[in-house]
Protein backbone atom coordinates (compact mmCIF):
# COMPACT_ATOMS: atom_id res chain seq x y z
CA UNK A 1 -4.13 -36.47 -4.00
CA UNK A 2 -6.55 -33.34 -5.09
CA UNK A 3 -5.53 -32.96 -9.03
CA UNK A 4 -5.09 -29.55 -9.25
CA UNK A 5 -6.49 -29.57 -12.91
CA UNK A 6 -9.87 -29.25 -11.60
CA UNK A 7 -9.21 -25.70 -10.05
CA UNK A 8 -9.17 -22.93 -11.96
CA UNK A 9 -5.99 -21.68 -13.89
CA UNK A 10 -5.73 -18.16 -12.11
CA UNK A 11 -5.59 -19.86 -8.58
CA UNK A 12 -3.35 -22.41 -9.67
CA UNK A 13 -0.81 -20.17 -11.23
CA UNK A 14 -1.16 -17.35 -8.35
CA UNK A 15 2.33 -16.40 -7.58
CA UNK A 16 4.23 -17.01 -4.74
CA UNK A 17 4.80 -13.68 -2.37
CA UNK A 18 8.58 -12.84 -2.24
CA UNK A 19 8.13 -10.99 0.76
CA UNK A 20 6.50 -13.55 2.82
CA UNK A 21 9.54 -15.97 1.65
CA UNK A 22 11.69 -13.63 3.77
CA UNK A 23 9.44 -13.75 6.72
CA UNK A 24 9.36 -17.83 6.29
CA UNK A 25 12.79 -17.78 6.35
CA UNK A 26 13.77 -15.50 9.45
CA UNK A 27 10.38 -16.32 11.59
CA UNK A 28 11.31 -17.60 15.02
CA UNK A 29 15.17 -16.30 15.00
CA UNK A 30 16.32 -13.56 17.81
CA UNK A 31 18.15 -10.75 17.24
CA UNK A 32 17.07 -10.16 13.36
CA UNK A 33 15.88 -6.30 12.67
CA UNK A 34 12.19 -7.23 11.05
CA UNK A 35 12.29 -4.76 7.85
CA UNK A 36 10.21 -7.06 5.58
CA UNK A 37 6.52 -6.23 6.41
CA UNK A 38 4.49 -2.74 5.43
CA UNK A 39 3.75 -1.92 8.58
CA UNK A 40 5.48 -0.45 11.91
CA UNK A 41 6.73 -1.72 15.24
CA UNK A 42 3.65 -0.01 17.54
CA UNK A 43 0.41 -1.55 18.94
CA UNK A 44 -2.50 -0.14 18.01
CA UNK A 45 -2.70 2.62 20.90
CA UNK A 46 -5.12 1.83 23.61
CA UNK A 47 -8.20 4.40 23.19
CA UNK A 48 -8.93 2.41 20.06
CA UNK A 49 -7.98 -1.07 21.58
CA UNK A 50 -10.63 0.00 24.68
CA UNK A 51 -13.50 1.62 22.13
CA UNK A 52 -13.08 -2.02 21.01
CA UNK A 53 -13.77 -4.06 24.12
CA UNK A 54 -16.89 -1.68 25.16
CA UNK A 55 -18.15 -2.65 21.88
CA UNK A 56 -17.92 -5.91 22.92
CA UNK A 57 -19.19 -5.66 25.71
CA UNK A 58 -21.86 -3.85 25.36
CA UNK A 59 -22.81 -6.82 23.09
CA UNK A 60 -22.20 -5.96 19.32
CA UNK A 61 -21.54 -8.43 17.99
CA UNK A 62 -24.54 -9.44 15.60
CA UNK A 63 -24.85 -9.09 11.46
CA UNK A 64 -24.46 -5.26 10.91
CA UNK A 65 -24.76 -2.30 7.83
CA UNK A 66 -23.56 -3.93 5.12
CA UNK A 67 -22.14 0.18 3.83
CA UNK A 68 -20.84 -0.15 7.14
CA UNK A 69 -22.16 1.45 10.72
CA UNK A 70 -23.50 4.76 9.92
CA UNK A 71 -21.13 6.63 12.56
CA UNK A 72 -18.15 5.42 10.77
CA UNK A 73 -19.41 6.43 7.38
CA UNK A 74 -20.17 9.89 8.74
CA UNK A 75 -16.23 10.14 10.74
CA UNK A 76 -15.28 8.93 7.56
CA UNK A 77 -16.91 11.90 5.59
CA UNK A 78 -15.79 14.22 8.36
CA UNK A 79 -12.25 13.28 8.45
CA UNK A 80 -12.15 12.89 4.45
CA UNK A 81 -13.56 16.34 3.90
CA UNK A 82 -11.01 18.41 6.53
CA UNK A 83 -8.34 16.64 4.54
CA UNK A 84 -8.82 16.99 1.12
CA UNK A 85 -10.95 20.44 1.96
CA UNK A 86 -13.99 19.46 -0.51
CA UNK A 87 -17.00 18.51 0.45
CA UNK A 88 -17.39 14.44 0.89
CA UNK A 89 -20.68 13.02 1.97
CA UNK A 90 -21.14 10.04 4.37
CA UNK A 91 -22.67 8.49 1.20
CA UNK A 92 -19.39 8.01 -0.23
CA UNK A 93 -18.03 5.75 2.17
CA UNK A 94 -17.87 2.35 2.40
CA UNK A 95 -16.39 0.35 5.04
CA UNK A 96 -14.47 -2.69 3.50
CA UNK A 97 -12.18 -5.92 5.54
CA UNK A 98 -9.18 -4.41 4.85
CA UNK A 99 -7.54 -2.31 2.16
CA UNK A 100 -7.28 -5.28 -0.11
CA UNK A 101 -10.82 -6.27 0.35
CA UNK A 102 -11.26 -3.08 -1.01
CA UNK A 103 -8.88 -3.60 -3.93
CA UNK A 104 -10.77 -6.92 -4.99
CA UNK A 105 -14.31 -5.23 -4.81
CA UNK A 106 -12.68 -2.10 -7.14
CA UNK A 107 -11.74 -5.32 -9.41
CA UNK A 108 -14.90 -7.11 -9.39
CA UNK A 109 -16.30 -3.87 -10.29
CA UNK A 110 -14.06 -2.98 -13.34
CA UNK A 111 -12.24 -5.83 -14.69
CA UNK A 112 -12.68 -9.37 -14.98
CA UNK A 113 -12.03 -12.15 -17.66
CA UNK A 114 -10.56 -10.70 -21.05
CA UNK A 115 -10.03 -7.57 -19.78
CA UNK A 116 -6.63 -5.26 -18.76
CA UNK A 117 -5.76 -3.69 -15.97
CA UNK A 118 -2.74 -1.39 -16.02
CA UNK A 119 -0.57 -0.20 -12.80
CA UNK A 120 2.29 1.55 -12.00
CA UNK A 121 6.11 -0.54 -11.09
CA UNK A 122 7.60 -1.41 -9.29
CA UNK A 123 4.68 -2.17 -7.34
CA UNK A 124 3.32 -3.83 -4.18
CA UNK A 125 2.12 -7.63 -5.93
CA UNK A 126 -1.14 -8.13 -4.32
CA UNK A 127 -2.37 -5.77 -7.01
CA UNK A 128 -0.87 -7.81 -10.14
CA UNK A 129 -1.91 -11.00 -8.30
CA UNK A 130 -5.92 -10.04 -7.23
CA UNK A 131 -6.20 -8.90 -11.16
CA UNK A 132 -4.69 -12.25 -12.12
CA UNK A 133 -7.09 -13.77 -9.36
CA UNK A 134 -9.82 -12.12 -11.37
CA UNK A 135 -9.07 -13.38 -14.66
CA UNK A 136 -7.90 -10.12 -15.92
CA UNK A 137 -3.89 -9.44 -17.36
CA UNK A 138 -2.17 -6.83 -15.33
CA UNK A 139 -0.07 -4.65 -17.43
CA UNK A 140 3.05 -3.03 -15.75
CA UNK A 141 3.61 0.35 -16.91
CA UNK A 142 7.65 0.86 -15.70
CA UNK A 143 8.43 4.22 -13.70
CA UNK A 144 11.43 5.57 -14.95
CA UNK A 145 14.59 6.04 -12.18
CA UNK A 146 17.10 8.11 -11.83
CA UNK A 147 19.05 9.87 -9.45
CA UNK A 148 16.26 12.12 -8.66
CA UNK A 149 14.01 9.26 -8.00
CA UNK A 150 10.96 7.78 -9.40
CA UNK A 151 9.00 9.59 -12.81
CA UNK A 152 6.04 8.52 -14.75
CA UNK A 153 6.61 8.88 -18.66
CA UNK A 154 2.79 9.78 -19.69
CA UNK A 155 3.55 8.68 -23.10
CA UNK A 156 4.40 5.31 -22.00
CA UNK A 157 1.36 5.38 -19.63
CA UNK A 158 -0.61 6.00 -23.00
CA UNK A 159 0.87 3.48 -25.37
CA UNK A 160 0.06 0.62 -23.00
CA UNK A 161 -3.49 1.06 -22.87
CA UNK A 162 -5.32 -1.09 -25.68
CA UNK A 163 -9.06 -1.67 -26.14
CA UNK A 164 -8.96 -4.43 -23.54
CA UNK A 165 -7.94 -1.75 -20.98
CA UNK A 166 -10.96 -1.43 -18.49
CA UNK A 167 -8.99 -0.10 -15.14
CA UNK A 168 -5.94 1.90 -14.06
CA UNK A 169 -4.42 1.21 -10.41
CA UNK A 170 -2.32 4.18 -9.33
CA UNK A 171 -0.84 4.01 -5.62
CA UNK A 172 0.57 7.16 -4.63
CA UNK A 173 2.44 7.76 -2.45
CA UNK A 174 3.68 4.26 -3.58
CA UNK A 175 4.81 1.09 -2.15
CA UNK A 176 7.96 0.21 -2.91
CA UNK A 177 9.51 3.19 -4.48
CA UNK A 178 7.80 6.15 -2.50
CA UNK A 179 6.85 7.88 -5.74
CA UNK A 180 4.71 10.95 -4.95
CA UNK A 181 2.85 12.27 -8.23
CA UNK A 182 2.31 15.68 -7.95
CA UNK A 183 -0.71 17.64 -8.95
CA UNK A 184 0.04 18.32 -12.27
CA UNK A 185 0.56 14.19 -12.79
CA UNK A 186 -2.72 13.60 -11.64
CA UNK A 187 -4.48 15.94 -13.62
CA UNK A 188 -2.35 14.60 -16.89
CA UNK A 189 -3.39 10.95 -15.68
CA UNK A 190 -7.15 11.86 -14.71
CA UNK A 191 -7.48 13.14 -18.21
CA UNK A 192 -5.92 10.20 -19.89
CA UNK A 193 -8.31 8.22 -18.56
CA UNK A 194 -11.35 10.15 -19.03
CA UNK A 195 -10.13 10.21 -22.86
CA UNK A 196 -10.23 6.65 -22.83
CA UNK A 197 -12.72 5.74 -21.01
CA UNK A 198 -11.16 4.06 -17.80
CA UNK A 199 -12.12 3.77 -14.32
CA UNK A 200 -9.06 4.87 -11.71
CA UNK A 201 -8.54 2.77 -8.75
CA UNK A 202 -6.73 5.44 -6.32
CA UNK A 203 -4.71 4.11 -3.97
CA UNK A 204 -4.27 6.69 -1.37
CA UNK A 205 -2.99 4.53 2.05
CA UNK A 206 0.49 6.23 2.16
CA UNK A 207 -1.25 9.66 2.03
CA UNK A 208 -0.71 10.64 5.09
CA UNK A 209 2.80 9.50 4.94
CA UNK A 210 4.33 12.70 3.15
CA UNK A 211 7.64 14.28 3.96
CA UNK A 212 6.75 17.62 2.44
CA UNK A 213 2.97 18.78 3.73
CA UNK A 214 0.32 17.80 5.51
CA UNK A 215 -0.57 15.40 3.14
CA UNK A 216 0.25 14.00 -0.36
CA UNK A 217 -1.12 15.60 -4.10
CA UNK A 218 -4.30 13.60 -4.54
CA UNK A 219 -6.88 12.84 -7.37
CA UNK A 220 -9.51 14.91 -4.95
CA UNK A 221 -7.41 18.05 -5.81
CA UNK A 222 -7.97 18.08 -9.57
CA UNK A 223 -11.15 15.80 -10.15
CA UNK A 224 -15.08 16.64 -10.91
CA UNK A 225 -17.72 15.16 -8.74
CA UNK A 226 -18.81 12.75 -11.20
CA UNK A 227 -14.92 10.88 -12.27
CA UNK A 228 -15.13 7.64 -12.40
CA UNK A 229 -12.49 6.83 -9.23
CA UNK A 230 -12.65 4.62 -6.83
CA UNK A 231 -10.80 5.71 -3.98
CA UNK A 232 -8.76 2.81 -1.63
CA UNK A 233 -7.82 3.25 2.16
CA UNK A 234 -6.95 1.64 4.61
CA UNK A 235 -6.70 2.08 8.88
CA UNK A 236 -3.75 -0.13 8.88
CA UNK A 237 -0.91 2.60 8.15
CA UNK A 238 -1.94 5.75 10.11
CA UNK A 239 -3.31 4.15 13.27
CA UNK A 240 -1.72 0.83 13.77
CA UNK A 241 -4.12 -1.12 12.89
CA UNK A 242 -2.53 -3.58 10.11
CA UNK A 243 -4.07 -6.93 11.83
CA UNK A 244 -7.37 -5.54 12.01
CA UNK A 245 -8.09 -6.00 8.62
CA UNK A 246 -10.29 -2.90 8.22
CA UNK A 247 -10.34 -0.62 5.01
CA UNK A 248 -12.55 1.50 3.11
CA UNK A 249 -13.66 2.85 -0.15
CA UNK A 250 -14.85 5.75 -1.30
CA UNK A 251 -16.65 7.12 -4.60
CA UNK A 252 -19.72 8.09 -6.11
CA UNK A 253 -23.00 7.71 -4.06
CA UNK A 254 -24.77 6.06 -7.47
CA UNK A 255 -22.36 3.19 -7.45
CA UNK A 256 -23.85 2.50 -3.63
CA UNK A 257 -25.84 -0.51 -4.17
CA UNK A 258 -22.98 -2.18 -6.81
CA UNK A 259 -20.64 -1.81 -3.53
CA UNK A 260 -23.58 -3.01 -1.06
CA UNK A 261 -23.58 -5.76 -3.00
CA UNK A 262 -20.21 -6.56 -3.63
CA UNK A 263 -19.58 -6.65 0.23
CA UNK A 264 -22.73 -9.21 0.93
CA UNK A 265 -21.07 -11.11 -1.40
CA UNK A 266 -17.91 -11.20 -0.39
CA UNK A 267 -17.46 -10.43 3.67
CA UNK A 268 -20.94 -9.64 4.83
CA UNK A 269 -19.79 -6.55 6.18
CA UNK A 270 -16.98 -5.92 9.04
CA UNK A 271 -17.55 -6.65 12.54
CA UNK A 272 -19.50 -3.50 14.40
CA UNK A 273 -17.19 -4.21 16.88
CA UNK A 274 -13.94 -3.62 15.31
CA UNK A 275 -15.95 -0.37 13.92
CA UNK A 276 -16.52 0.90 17.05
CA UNK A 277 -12.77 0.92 17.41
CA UNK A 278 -12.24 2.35 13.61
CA UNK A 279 -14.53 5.40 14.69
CA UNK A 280 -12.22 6.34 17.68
CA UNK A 281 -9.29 6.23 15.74
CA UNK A 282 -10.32 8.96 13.21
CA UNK A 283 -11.80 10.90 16.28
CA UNK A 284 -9.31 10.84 18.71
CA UNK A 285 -6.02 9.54 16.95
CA UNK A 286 -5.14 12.91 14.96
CA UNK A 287 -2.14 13.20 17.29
CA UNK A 288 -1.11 9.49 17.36
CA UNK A 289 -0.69 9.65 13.18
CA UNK A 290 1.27 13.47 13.21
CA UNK A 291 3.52 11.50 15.72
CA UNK A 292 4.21 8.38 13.44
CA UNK A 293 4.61 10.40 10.24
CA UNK A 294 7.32 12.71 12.45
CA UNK A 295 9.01 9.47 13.68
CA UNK A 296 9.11 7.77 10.22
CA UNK A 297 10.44 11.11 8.66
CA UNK A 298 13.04 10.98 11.00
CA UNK A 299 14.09 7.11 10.58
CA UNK A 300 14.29 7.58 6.05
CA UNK A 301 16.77 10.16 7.08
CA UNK A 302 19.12 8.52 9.54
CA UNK A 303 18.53 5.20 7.02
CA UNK A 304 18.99 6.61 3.74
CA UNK A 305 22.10 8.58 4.78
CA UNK A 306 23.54 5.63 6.27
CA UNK A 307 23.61 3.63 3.26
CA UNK A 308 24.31 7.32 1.09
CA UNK A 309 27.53 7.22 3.13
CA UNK A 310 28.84 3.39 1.79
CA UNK A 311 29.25 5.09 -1.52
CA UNK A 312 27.86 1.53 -2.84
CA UNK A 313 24.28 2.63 -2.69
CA UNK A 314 21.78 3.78 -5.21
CA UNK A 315 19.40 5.25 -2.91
CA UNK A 316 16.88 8.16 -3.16
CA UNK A 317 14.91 9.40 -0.10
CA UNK A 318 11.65 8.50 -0.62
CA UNK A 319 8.80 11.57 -0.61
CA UNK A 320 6.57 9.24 0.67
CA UNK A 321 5.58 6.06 1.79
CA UNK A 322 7.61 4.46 4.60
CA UNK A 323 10.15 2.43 2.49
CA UNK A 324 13.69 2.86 1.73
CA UNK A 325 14.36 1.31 -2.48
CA UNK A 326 17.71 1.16 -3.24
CA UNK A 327 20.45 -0.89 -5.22
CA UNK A 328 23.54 -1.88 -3.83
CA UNK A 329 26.56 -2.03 -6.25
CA UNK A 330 27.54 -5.14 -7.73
CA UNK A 331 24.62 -7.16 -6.74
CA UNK A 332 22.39 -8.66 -9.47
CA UNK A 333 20.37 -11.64 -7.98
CA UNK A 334 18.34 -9.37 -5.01
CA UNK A 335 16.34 -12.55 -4.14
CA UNK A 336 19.82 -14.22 -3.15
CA UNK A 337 20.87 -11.22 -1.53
CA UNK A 338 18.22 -10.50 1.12
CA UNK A 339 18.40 -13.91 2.11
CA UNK A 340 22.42 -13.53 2.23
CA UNK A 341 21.71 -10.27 3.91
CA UNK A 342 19.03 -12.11 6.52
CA UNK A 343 21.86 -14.99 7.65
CA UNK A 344 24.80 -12.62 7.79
CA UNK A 345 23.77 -9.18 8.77
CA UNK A 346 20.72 -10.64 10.61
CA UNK A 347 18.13 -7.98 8.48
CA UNK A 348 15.07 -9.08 7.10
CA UNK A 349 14.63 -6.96 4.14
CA UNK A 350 12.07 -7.76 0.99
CA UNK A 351 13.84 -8.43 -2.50
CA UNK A 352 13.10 -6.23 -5.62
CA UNK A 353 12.20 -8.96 -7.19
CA UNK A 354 8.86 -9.64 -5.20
CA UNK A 355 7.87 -6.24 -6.95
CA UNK A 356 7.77 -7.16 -10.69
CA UNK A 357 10.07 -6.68 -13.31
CA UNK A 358 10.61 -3.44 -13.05
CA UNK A 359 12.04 -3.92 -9.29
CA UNK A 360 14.51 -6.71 -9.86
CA UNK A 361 17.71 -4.67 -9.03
CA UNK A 362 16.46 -2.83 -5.86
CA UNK A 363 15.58 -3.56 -1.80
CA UNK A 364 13.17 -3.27 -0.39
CA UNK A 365 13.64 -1.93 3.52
CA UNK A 366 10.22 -0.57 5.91
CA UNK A 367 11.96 1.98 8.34
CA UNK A 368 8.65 2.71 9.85
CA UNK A 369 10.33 1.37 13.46
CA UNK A 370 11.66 2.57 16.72
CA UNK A 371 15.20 5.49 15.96
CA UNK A 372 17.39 3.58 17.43
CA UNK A 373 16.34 0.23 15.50
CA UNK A 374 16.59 1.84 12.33
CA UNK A 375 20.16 3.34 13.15
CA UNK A 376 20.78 -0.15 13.90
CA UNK A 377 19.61 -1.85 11.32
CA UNK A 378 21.29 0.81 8.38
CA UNK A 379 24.49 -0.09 10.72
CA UNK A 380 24.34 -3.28 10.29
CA UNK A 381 23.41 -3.22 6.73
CA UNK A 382 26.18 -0.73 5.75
CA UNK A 383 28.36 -2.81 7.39
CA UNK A 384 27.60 -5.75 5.49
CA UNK A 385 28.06 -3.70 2.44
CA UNK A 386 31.70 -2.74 3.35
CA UNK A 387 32.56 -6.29 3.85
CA UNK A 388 30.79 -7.87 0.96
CA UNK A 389 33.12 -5.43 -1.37
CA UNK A 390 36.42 -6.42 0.80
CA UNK A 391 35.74 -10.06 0.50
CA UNK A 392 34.71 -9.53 -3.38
C-alpha cells in the first residue's frame, strides 16, 4: 500500500467534486433528466466534426506550434476583434487543452506557494481546487443575493486582498449564479487591481451566453492595452465542443514566450488536428452559437417560471450563463437533497454545496437542453417540491 505521506499535501487534500458525486450516483440509470454537467445535450455539429477527419486525413497528426497553428491564432484575432470591436492581434492568442488548461497556465504564471488568489462565490471549484493544486490559498470573496440576484460589494472585494494577494479570478457571466458585472463593475474592479498591483484572470466562457445583447460587459470594454489580464476561453460552450478539450488564452504579446513555455511544459501543444476543427468552428459556426444562445434563453424562461410558480422557490433568472441557482424552502442539507431529488424525481441536479461556502443553500440546474426536456425536467422538479411540503 502507496503511503500517501510521500505525496505532496495539496494533492492529497484536493477536494472531492460534488458535482461528479451526482453523476457517480445516477450514471447508467434510464429515464433521469441529466442537469448536472456545464454543458448541453448537442453534438458538436458536423462541419467541425468533418474539418476534423480531413485533418486527419490529410495526415496531421505530428508535434505542432506550440502558440498554437497560426490559422487558428489569426480566426482567433479575427473573431475576438468583431466581438469586442478593438483591435486584437493574432499575437495575443494562445491555443491551450481546454479552458482549464488555460486556468492552470494563468496560475503557474501568477500564483504559487505562499501566495493568494482571490475569486468570486459561489463559484465553479476547479478554480479553488487548481490554486490549492498550486500551493496557493484561494480566498472566496461572497457575492451578495437578493431578490434581484447576484451583486459584488467592492468594499468587501477590497478588504480581502492582503499583501499575499498576487491574482484575482473573475468569471463573468458566472458559473453557478449567472452573475453578469456590468461595465461600470469592471472598470471599479480593473482599477482595484491596478491600485494593488494584481494580475486579473478573466474568465469570459459564458460570454456569449447573454440574455440581454449580443454579448456580455467585458474587461476589453474598459481596459488599456498594456493591463495586466489574462483572458480565459474556451470552444466547449458556444460550439459543442466540451470533450474536445480545447481552450485558449489571450493577453499581452510580451508575455508570449512565458505562455510558449508554459504549454511545452505542460501539454506540448494541442493536436493540429483537433485545430483544424477549432478553426471551422469560429469560421463557419456564427449561426450554430446565435441558435444555442436563442434555445437556452428560451429553456431559463420556461425553467425558472416553473419553479417561480411553486411559490417554494428562491429563484432569479440568470443574465447569463446557462444555469438556473435557486433555494427551495425548507431545505438545508442541498447535498442530501439532490441526491433525494435524483432517486425520487429522477433529476440529476449539482448541490450548492459543490460551490463553496457561499453556495451551500442553493441548486444547481444546467437548462442548456432540448424545450421539451427542460419543461420536463422543471415538471418534474416542481412536482417534487409540492409533495415534499405535503408529506412535511
Amino acid at each position: 500500500m502507496i503511503d500517501l505521506s510521500r505525496l505532496r499535501r495539496e494533492a492529497v487534500e484536493a477536494p472531492s467534486s460534488g458535482i461528479v458525486a451526482i453523476l457517480n450516483h445516477v450514471r447508467g440509470r434510464e429515464g433521469v433528466i441529466p442537469l448536472w454537467a456545464g454543458e448541453g445535450d448537442l453534438s458538436t455539429p458536423d462541419f467541425i466534426a468533418e474539418a476534423t477527419a480531413e485533418s486527419l486525413k490529410a495526415g496531421e497528426t505530428f508535434y505542432t506550434y506550440q502558440r498554437g497553428l497560426p490559422e487558428l491564432r489569426e480566426a482567433l484575432s479575427a473573431y475576438s476583434s468583431r466581438l469586442y470591436d478593438r483591435d486584437l492581434p493574432a499575437e495575443r492568442f494562445f491555443v491551450t487543452g481546454s479552458g482549464m488548461h488555460a486556468i492552470h497556465m494563468a496560475l503557474a504564471a501568477t500564483t504559487g506557494a505562499g501566495d493568494e488568489a482571490i475569486y468570486f462565490g459561489p463559484a465553479w471549484p476547479n478554480f479553488a481546487a487548481a490554486a490549492g493544486l498550486a500551493g496557493a490559498r484561494p480566498v472566496e470573496v461572497a457575492l451578495d443575493y437578493s431578490e434581484a440576484g447576484w451583486q459584488l460589494d467592492l468594499d468587501k472585494l477590497a478588504a480581502a486582498i492582503t499583501p499575499k494577494t498576487r491574482s484575482l479570478f473573475v468569471n463573468t457571466p458566472a458559473n453557478p449564479t449567472g452573475w453578469t458585472a456590468d461595465r461600470e463593475t469592471l472598470a471599479s474592479i480593473l482599477k482595484l487591481a491596478r491600485e494593488r498591483g494584481l494580475v486579473i484572470i478573466a474568465d469570459e466562457i459564458y460570454s456569449r451566453f447573454y440574455y440581454a445583447g449580443a454579448r456580455a460587459p467585458s474587461f476589453h470594454d474598459v481596459m488599456a492595452d498594456d493591463d495586466p489580464i489574462i483572458f480565459i476561453n474556451s470552444f466547449s460552450k458556444n460550439w459543442a465542443m466540451t470533450g474536445w478539450r480545447v481552450g485558449w488564452i489571450e493577453t499581452a504579446p510580451e508575455l508570449g514566450e512565458i505562455v510558449e513555455n508554459l504549454v511545452q511544459y505542460s501539454n506540448s501543444g494541442v493536436a493540429a488536428f483537433m485545430q483544424r476543427g477549432a478553426v471551422a468552428a469560429i469560421e463557419q459556426g456564427e449561426r450554430f452559437v446565435e441558435s444555442q444562445i436563442e434555445r437556452a434563453h428560451r429553456a431559463r424562461d420556461i425553467f425558472c417560471s416553473r419553479l417561480q410558480a411553486t411559490n417554494r422557490v428562491s429563484i432569479t433568472p440568470p443574465d447569463g450563463a446557462f444555469y438556473a441557482f435557486f433555494k427551495i424552502d425548507g431545505i438545508e442539507d442541498t447535498r442530501a437533497a439532490a441526491f433525494t431529488i435524483a432517486d425520487e424525481a429522477r433529476i440529476a441536479i449539482a448541490p450548492g454545496t459543490a460551490f463553496g461556502p457561499a453556495g451551500a443553500p442553493f441548486l444547481r440546474a444546467c437548462f442548456h437542453r432540448r424545450l421539451d426536456e427542460v419543461e420536463e425536467a422543471a415538471n418534474r422538479l416542481a412536482d417534487w417540491i409540492t409533495r415534499s411540503e405535503t408529506a412535511a
